[in-house]
C-alpha atoms as a PDB file:
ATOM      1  CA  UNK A   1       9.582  25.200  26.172  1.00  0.00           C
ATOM      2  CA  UNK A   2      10.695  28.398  28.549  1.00  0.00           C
ATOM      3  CA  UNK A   3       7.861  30.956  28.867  1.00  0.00           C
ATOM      4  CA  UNK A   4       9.699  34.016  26.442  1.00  0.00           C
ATOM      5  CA  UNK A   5       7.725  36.177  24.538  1.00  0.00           C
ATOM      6  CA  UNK A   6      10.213  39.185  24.207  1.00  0.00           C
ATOM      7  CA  UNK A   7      13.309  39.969  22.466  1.00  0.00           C
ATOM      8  CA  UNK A   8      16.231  42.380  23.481  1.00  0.00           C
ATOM      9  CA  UNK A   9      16.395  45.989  21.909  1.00  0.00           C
ATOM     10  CA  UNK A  10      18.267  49.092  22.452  1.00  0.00           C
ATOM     11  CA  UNK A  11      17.914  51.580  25.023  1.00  0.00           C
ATOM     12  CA  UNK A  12      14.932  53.388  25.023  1.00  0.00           C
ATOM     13  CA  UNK A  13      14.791  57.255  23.704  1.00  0.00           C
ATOM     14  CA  UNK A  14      16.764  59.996  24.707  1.00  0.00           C
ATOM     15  CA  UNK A  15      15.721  62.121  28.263  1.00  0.00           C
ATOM     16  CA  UNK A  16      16.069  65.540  26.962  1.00  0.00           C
ATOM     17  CA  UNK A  17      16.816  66.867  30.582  1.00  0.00           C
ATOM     18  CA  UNK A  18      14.518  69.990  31.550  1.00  0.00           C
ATOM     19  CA  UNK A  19      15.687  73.093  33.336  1.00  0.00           C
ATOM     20  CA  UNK A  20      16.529  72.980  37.534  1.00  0.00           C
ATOM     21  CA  UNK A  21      12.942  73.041  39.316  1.00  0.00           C
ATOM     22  CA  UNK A  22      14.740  73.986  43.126  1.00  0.00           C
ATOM     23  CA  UNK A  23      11.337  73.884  44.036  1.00  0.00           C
ATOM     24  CA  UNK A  24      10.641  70.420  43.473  1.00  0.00           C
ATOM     25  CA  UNK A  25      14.161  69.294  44.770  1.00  0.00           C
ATOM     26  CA  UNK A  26      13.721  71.644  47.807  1.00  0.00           C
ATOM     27  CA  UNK A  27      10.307  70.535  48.592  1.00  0.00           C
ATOM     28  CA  UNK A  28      11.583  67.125  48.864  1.00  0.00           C
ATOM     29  CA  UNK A  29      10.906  64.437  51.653  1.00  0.00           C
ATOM     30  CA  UNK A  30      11.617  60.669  52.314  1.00  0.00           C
ATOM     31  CA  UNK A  31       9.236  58.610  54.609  1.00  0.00           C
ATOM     32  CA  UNK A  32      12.620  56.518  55.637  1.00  0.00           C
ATOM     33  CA  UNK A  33      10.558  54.220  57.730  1.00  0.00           C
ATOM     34  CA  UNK A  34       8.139  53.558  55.100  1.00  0.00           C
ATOM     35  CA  UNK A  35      10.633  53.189  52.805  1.00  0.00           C
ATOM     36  CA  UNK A  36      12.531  50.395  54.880  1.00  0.00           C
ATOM     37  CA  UNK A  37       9.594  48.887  55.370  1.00  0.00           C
ATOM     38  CA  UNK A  38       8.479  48.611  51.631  1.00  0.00           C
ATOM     39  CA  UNK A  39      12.016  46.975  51.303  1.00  0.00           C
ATOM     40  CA  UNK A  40      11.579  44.174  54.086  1.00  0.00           C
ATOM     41  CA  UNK A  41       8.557  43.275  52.702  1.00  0.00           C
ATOM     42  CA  UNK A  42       9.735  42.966  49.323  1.00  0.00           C
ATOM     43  CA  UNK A  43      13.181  41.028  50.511  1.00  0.00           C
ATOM     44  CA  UNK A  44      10.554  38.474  52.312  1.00  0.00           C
ATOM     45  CA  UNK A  45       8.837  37.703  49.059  1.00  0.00           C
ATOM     46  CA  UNK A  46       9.574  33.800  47.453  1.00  0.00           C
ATOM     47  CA  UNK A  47      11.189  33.879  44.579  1.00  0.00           C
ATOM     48  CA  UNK A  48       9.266  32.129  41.408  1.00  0.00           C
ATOM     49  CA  UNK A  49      10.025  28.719  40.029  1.00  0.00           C
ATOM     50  CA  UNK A  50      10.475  26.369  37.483  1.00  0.00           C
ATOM     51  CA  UNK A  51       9.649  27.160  33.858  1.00  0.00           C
ATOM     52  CA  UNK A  52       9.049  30.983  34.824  1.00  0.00           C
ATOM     53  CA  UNK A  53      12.121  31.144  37.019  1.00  0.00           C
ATOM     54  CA  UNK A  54      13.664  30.632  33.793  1.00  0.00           C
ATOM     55  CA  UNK A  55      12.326  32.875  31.348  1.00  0.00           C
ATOM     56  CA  UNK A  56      13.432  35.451  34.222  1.00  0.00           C
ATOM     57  CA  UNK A  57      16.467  34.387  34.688  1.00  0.00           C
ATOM     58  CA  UNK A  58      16.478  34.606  30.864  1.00  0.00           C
ATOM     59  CA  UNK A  59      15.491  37.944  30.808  1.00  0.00           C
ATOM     60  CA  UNK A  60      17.961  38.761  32.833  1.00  0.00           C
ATOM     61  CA  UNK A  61      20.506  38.131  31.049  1.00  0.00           C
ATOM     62  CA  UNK A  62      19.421  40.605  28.405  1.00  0.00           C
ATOM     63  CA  UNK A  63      19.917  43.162  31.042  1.00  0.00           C
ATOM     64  CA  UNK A  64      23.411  42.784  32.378  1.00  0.00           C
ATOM     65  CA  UNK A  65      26.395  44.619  31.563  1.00  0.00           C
ATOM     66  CA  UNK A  66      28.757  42.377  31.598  1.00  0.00           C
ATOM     67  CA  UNK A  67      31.783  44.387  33.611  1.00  0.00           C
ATOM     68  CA  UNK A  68      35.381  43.781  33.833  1.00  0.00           C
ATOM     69  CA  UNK A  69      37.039  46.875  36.130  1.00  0.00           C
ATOM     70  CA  UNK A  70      40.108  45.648  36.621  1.00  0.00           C
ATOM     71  CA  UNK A  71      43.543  47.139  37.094  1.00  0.00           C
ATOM     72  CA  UNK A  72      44.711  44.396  35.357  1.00  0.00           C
ATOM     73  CA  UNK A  73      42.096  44.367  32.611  1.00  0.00           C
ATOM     74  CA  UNK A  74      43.997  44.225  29.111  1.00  0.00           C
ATOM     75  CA  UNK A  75      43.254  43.230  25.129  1.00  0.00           C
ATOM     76  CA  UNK A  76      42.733  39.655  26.024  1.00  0.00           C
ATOM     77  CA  UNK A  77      40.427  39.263  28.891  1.00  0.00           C
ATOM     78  CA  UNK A  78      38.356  41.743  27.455  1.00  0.00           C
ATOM     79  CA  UNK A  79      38.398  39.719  24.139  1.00  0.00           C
ATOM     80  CA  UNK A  80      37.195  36.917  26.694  1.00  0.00           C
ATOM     81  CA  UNK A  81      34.604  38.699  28.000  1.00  0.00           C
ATOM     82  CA  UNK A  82      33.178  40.235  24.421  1.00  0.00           C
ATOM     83  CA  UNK A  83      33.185  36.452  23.405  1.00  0.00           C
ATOM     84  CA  UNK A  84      30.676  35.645  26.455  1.00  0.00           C
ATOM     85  CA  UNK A  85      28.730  38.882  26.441  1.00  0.00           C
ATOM     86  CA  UNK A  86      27.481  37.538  22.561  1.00  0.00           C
ATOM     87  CA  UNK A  87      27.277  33.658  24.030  1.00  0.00           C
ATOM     88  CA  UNK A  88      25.577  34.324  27.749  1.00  0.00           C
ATOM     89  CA  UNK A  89      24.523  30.776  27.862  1.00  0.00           C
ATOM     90  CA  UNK A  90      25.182  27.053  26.683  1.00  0.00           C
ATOM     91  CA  UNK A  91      23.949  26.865  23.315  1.00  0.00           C
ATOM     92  CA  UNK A  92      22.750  23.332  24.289  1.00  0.00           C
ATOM     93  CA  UNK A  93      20.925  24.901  26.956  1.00  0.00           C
ATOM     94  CA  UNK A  94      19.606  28.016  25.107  1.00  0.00           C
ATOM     95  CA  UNK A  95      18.261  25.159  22.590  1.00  0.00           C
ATOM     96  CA  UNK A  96      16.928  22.906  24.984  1.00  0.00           C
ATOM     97  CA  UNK A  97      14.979  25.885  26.478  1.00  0.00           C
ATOM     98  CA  UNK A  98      13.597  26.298  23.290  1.00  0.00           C
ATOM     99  CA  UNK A  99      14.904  29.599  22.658  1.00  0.00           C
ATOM    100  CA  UNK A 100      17.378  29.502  19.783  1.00  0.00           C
ATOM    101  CA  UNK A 101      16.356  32.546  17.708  1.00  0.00           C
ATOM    102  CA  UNK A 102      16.073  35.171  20.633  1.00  0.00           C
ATOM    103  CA  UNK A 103      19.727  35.047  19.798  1.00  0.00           C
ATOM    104  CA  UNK A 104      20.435  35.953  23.453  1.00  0.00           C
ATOM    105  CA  UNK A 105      22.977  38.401  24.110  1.00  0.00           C
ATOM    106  CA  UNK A 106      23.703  40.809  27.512  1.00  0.00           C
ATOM    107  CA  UNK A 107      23.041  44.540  27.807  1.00  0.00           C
ATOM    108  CA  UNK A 108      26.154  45.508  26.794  1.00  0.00           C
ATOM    109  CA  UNK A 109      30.068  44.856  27.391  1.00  0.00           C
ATOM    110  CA  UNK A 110      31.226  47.872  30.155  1.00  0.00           C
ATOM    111  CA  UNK A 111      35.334  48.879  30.143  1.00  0.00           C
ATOM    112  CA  UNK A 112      37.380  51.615  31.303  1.00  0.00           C
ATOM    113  CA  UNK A 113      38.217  54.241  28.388  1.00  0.00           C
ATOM    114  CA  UNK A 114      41.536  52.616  28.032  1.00  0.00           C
ATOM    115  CA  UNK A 115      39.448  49.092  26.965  1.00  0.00           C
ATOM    116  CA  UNK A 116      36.712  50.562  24.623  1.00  0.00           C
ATOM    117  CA  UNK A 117      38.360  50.281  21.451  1.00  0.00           C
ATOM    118  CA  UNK A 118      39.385  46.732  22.532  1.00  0.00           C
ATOM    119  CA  UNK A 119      35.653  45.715  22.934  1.00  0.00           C
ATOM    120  CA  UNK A 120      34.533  47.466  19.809  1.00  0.00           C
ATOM    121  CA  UNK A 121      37.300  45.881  17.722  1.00  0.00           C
ATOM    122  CA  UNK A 122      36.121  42.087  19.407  1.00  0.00           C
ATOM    123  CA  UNK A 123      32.488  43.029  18.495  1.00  0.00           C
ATOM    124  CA  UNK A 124      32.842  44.074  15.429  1.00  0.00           C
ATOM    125  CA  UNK A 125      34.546  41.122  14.243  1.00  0.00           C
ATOM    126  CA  UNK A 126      32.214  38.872  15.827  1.00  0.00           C
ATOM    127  CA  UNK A 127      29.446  40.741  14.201  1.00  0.00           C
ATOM    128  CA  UNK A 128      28.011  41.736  17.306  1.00  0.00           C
ATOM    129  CA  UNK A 129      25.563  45.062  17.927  1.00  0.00           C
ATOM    130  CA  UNK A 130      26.394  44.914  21.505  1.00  0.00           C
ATOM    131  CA  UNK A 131      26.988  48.415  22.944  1.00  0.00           C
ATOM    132  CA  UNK A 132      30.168  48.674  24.621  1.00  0.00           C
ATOM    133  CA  UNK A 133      29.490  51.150  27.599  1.00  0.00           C
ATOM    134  CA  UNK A 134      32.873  53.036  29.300  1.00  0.00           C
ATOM    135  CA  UNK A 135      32.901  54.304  32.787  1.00  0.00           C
ATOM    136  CA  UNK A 136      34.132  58.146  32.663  1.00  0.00           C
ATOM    137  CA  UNK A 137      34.291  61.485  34.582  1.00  0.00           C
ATOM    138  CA  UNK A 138      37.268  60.421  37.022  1.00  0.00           C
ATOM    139  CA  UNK A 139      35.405  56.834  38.312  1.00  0.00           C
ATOM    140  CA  UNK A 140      35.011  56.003  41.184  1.00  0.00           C
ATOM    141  CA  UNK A 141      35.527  58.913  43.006  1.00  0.00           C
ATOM    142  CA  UNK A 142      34.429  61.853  40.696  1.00  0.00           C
ATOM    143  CA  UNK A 143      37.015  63.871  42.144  1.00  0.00           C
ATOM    144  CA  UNK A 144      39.460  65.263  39.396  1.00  0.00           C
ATOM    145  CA  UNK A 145      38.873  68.613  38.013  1.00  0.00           C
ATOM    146  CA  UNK A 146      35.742  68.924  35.418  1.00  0.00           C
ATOM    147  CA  UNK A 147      37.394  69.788  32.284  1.00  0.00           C
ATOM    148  CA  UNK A 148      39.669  66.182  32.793  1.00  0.00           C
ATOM    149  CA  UNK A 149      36.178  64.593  33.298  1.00  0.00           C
ATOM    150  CA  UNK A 150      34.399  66.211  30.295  1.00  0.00           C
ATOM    151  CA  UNK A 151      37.692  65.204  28.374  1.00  0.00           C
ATOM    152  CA  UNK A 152      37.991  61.358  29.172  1.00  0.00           C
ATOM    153  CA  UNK A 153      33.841  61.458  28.163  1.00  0.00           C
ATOM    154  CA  UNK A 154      34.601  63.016  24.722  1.00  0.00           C
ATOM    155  CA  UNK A 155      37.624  60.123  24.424  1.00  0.00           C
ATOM    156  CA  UNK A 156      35.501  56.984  25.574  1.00  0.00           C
ATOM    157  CA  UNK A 157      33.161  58.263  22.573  1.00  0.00           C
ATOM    158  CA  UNK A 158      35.378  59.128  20.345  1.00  0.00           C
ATOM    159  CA  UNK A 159      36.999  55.547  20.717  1.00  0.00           C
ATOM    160  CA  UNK A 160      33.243  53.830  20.146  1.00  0.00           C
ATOM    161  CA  UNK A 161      31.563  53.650  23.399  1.00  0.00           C
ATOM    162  CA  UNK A 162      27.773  54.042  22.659  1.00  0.00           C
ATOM    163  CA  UNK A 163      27.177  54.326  26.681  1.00  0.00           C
ATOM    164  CA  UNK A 164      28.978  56.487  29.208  1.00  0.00           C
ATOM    165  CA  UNK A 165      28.625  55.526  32.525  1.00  0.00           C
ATOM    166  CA  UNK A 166      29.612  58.472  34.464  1.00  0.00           C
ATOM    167  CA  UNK A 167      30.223  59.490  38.574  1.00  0.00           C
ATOM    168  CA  UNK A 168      28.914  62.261  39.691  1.00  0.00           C
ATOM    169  CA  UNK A 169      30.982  64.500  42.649  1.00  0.00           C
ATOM    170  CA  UNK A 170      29.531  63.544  45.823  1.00  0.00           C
ATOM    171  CA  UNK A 171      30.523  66.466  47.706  1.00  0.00           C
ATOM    172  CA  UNK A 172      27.879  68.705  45.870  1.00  0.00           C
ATOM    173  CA  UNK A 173      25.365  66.612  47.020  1.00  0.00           C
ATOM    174  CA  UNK A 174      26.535  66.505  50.714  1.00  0.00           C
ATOM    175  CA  UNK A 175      26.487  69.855  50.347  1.00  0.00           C
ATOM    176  CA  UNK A 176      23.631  70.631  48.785  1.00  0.00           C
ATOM    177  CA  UNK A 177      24.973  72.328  45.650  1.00  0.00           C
ATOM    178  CA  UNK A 178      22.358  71.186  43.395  1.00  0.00           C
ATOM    179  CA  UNK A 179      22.940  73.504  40.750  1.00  0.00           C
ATOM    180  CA  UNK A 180      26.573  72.992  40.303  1.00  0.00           C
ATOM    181  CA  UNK A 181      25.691  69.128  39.887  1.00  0.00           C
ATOM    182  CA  UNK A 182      22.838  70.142  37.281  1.00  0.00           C
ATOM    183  CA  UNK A 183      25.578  71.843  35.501  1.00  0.00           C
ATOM    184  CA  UNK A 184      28.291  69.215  35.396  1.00  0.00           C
ATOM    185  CA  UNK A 185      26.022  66.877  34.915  1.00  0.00           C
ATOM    186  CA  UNK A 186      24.235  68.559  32.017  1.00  0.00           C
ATOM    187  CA  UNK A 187      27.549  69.073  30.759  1.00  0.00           C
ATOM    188  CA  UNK A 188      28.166  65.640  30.832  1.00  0.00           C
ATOM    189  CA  UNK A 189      25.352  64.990  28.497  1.00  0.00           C
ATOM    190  CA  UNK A 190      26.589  67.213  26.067  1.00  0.00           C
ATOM    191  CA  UNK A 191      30.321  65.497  25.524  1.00  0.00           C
ATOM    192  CA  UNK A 192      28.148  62.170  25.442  1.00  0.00           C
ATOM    193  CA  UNK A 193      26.804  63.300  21.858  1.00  0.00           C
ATOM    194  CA  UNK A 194      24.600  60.485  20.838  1.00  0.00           C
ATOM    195  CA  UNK A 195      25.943  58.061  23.192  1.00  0.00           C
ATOM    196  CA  UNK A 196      23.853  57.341  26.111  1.00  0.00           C
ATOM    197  CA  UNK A 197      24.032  58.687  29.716  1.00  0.00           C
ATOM    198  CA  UNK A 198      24.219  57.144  33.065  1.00  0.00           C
ATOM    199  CA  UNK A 199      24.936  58.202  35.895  1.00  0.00           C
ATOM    200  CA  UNK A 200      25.723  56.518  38.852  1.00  0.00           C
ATOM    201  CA  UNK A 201      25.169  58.266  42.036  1.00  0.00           C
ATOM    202  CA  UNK A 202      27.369  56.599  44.317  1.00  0.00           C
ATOM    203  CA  UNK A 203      24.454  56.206  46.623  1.00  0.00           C
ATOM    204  CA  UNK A 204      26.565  54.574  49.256  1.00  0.00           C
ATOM    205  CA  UNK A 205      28.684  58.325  50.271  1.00  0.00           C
ATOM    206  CA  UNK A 206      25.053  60.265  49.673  1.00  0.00           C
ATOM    207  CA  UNK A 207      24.402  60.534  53.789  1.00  0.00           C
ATOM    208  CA  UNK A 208      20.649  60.249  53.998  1.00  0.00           C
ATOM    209  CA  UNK A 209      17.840  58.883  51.537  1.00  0.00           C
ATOM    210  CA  UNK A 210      16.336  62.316  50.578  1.00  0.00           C
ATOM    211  CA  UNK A 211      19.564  63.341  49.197  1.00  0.00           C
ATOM    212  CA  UNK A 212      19.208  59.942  47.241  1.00  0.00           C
ATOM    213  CA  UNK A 213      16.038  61.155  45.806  1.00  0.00           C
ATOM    214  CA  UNK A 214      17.157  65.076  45.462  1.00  0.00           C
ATOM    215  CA  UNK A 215      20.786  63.639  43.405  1.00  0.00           C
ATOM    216  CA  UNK A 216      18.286  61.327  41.221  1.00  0.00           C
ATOM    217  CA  UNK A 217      15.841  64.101  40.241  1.00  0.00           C
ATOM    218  CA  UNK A 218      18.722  66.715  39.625  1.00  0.00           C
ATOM    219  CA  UNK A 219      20.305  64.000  37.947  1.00  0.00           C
ATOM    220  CA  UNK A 220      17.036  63.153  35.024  1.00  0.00           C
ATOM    221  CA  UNK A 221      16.627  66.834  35.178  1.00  0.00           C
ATOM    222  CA  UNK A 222      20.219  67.305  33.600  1.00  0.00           C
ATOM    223  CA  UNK A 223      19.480  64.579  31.039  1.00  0.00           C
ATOM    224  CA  UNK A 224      20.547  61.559  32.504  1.00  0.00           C
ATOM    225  CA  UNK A 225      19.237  58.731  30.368  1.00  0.00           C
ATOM    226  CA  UNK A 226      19.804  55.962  33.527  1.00  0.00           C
ATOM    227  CA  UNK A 227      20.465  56.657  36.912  1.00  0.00           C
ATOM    228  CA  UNK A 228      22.681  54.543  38.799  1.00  0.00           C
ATOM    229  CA  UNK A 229      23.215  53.829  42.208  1.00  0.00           C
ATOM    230  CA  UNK A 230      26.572  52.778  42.654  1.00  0.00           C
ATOM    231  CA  UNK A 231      30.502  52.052  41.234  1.00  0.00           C
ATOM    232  CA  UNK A 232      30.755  48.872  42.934  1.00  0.00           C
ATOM    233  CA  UNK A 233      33.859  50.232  44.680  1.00  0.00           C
ATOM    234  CA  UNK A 234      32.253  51.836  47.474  1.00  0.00           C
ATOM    235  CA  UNK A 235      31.450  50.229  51.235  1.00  0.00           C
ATOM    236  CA  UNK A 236      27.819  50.104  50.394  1.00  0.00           C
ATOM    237  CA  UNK A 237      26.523  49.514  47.132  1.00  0.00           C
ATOM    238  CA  UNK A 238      22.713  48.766  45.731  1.00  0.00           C
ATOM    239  CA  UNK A 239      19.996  48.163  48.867  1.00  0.00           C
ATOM    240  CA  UNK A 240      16.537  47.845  47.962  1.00  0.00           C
ATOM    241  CA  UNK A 241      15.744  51.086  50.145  1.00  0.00           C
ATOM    242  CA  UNK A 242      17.748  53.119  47.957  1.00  0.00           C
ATOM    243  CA  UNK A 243      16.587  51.998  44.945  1.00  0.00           C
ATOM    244  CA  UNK A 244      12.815  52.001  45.882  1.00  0.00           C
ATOM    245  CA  UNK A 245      13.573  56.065  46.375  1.00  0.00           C
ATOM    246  CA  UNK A 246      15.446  56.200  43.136  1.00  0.00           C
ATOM    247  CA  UNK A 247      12.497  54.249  41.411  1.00  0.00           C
ATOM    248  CA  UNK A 248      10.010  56.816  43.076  1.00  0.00           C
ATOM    249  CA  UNK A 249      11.876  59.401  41.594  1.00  0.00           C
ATOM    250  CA  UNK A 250      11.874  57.862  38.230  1.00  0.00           C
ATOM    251  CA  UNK A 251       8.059  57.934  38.397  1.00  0.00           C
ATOM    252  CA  UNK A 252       7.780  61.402  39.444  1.00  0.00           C
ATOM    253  CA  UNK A 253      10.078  62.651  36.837  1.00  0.00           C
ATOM    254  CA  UNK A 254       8.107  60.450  34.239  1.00  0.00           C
ATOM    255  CA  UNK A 255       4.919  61.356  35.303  1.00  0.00           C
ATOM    256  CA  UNK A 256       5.923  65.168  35.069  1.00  0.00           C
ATOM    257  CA  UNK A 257       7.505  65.303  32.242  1.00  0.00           C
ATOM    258  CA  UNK A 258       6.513  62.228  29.833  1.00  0.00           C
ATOM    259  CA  UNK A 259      10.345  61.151  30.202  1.00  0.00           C
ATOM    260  CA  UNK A 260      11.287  57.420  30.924  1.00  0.00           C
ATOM    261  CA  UNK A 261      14.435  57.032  32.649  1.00  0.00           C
ATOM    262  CA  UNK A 262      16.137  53.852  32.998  1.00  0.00           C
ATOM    263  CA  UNK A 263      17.523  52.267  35.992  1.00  0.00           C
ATOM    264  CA  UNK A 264      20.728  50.718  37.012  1.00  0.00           C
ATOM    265  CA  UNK A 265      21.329  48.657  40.214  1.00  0.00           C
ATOM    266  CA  UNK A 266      25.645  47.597  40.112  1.00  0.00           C
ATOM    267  CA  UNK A 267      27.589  46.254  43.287  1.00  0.00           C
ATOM    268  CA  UNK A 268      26.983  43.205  45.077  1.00  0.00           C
ATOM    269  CA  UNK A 269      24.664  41.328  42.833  1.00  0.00           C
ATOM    270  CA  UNK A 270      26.114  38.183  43.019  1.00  0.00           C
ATOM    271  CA  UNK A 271      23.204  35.520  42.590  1.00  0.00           C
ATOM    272  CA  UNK A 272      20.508  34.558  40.357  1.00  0.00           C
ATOM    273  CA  UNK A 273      18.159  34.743  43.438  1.00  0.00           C
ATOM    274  CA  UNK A 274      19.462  38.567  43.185  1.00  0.00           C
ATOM    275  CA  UNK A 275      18.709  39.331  39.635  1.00  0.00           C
ATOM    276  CA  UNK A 276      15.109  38.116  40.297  1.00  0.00           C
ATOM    277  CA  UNK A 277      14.888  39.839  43.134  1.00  0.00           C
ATOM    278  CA  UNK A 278      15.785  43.107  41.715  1.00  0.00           C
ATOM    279  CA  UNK A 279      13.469  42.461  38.456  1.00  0.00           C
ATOM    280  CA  UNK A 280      10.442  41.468  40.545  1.00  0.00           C
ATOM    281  CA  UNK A 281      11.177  45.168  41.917  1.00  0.00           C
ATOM    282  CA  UNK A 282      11.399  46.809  38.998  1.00  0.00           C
ATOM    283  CA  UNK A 283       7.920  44.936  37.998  1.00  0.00           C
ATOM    284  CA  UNK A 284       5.989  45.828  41.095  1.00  0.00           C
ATOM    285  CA  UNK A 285       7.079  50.179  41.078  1.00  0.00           C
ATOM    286  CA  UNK A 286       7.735  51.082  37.206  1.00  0.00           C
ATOM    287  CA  UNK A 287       5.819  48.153  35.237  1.00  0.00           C
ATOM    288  CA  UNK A 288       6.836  45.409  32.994  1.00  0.00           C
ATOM    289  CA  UNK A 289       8.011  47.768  30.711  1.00  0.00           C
ATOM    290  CA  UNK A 290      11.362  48.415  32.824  1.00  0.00           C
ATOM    291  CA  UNK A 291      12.340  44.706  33.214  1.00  0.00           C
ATOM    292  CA  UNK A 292      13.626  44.952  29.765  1.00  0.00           C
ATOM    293  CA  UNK A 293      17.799  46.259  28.579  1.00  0.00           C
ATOM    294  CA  UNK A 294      16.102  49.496  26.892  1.00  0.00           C
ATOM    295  CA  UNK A 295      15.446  50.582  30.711  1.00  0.00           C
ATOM    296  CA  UNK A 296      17.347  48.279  33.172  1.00  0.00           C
ATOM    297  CA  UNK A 297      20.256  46.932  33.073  1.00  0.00           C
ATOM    298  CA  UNK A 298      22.316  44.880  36.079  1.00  0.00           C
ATOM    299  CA  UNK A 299      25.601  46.289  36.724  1.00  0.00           C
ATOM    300  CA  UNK A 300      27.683  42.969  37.417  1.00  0.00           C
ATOM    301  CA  UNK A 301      30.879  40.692  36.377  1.00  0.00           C
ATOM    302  CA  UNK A 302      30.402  37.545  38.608  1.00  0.00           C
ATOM    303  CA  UNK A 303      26.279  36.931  37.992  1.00  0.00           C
ATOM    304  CA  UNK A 304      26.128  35.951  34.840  1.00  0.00           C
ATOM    305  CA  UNK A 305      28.139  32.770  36.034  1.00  0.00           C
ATOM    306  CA  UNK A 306      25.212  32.009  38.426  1.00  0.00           C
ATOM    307  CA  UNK A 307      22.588  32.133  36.072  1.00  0.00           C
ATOM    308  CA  UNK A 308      24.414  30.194  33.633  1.00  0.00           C
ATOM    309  CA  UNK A 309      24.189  27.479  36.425  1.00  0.00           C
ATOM    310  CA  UNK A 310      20.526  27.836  37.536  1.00  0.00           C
ATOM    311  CA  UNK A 311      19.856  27.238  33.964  1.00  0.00           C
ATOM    312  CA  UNK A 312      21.885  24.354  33.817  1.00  0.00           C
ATOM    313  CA  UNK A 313      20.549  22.901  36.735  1.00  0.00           C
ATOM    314  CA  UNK A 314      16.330  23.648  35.512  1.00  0.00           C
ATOM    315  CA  UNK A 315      17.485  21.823  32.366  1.00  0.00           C
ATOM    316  CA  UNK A 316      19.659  18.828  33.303  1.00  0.00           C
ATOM    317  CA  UNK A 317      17.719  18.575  37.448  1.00  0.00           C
ATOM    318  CA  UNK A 318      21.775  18.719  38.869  1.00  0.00           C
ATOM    319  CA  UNK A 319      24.311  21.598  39.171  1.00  0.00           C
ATOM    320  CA  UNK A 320      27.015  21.754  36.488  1.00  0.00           C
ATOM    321  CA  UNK A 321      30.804  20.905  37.537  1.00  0.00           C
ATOM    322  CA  UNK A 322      32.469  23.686  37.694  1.00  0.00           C
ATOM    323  CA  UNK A 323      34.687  23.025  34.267  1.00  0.00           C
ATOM    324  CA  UNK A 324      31.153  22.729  32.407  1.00  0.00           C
ATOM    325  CA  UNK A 325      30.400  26.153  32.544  1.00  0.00           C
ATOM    326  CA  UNK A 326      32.748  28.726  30.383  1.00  0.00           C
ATOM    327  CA  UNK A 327      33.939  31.486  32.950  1.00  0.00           C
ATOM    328  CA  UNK A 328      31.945  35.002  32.302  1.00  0.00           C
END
């Protein structure tokens, strides 16, 4: 049998936010040196095999939000994608892992506004407690005026999304407007309500690694429940240097303020090989404790299809044809 001793839950508590410390965020540096070289090193590591390789790759599962961004998303490919987000994985392979009653699921099923009552409608009927999470706040670019951003947040909720992922305005990081972002952000948090926030940073268009750290901490400080690093539309998305400064800023925040924020790598991560990767990181800087969905989750629409197959291939000792896998 696989090597699981966990099972999925929500995401963790509510970050309360705490006011702007300009001190902190001014007093700010990045070792960028250090930090590339904590990311080669990491990058060079083997990956683990067999019976734990799968338990991971089980695991990660749990964490992805399974995505579908699409101008030409409608009712029925979302309906498609619902039905996989609550079956991840061959049953025959979930049973031959010995894992039946984790009753696998992903993170949660993520939509434009537009899709959210689409999702809920599929879940619901499927008897799923899947969150369905809604990007918001004029994604990808974050550039339309703030009361159209604060509206489509209060719509995505008000149609049933549980999660908002929302983009913050790059240019107030570029230039350094901190507490303008601490305002929108926090602002954010309140049309959210009870649903959760996350907020990608759109790491890619930040310039330089300390602002990466600065637009995380402002970020938390606002109330942020996740931070995020990228929309998956931009040039660059997640790189482990950016995300070892966003992790380090997750740990300072926590160990200030007794807040756990939850992390969110999305664009590019492609590969089981990648999702291990990513939760061997999270591992090695937060703790075991944020390689689970209540405080990581894996931003992607194409990896779940190459887990599926790693599975296949630790259960049956061949890859799957392609028509023997159902298409995430």
């Amino acid at each position: 049998n696989c090597r699981l001793n966990w099972l999925s839950t929500p995401m963790a508590s509510r970050n309360p936010g705490i006011e702007l410390d300009m001190g902190w965020i001014e007093s700010t540096r990045v070792n960028m040196p250090a930090t590339e070289r904590r990311a080669a090193q990491h990058m060079a590591r083997r990956s683990i095999k067999k019976d734990w390789q799968a338990a991971w790759l089980l695991r990660a599962v749990t964490c992805i939000d399974l995505t579908t961004l699409s101008g030409d998303d409608t009712p029925s490919n979302v309906r498609r994608l619902c039905h996989k987000a609550c079956t991840p994985v061959r049953q025959d392979l979930v049973a031959a892992l010995g894992v039946s009653s984790k009753e696998i699921t992903v993170g949660a099923v993520c939509v434009y506004p537009a899709r959210v009552s689409d999702a809920v409608s599929v879940l619901k009927g499927l008897g799923s407690s899947i969150p369905v999470a809604s990007v918001a706040a004029g994604f990808p670019a974050g550039q339309t005026p703030l009361d159209q951003r604060i509206d489509e947040i209060k719509r995505a909720v008000s149609y049933g999304a549980r999660e908002i992922d929302i983009v913050i305005n790059r240019t107030l990081v570029l230039t350094g407007n901190w507490v303008s972002l601490y305002e929108e952000v926090k602002a954010f948090r309140e049309a959210c309500g009870e649903a959760h926030l996350k907020s990608i940073l759109g790491t890619g268009e930040l310039g330089t690694l300390s602002n990466v750290y600065k637009a995380s901490l402002v970020a938390m400080m606002a109330g942020s429940d996740v931070i995020k690093t990228s929309t998956g539309k931009e040039a660059v998305n997640a790189t482990f240097p950016v995300a070892i400064v966003m992790l380090r800023a997750i740990r300072d925040y926590c160990e200030r303020t007794g807040y756990k924020v939850g992390f969110k790598p999305a664009g590019g991560i492609r590969s089981a090989k990648d999702a291990l990767s990513w939760l061997a990181l999270m591992k090695e800087e937060l703790g075991d404790e944020w390689t689970k969905p209540e405080l990581f989750r894996l931003g992607a629409s194409s990896l779940l299809g190459d887990i599926e197959r790693q599975l296949y291939h630790h259960v049956n000792g061949r890859y799957a044809a392609q028509h023997q896998l159902p298409m995430t």
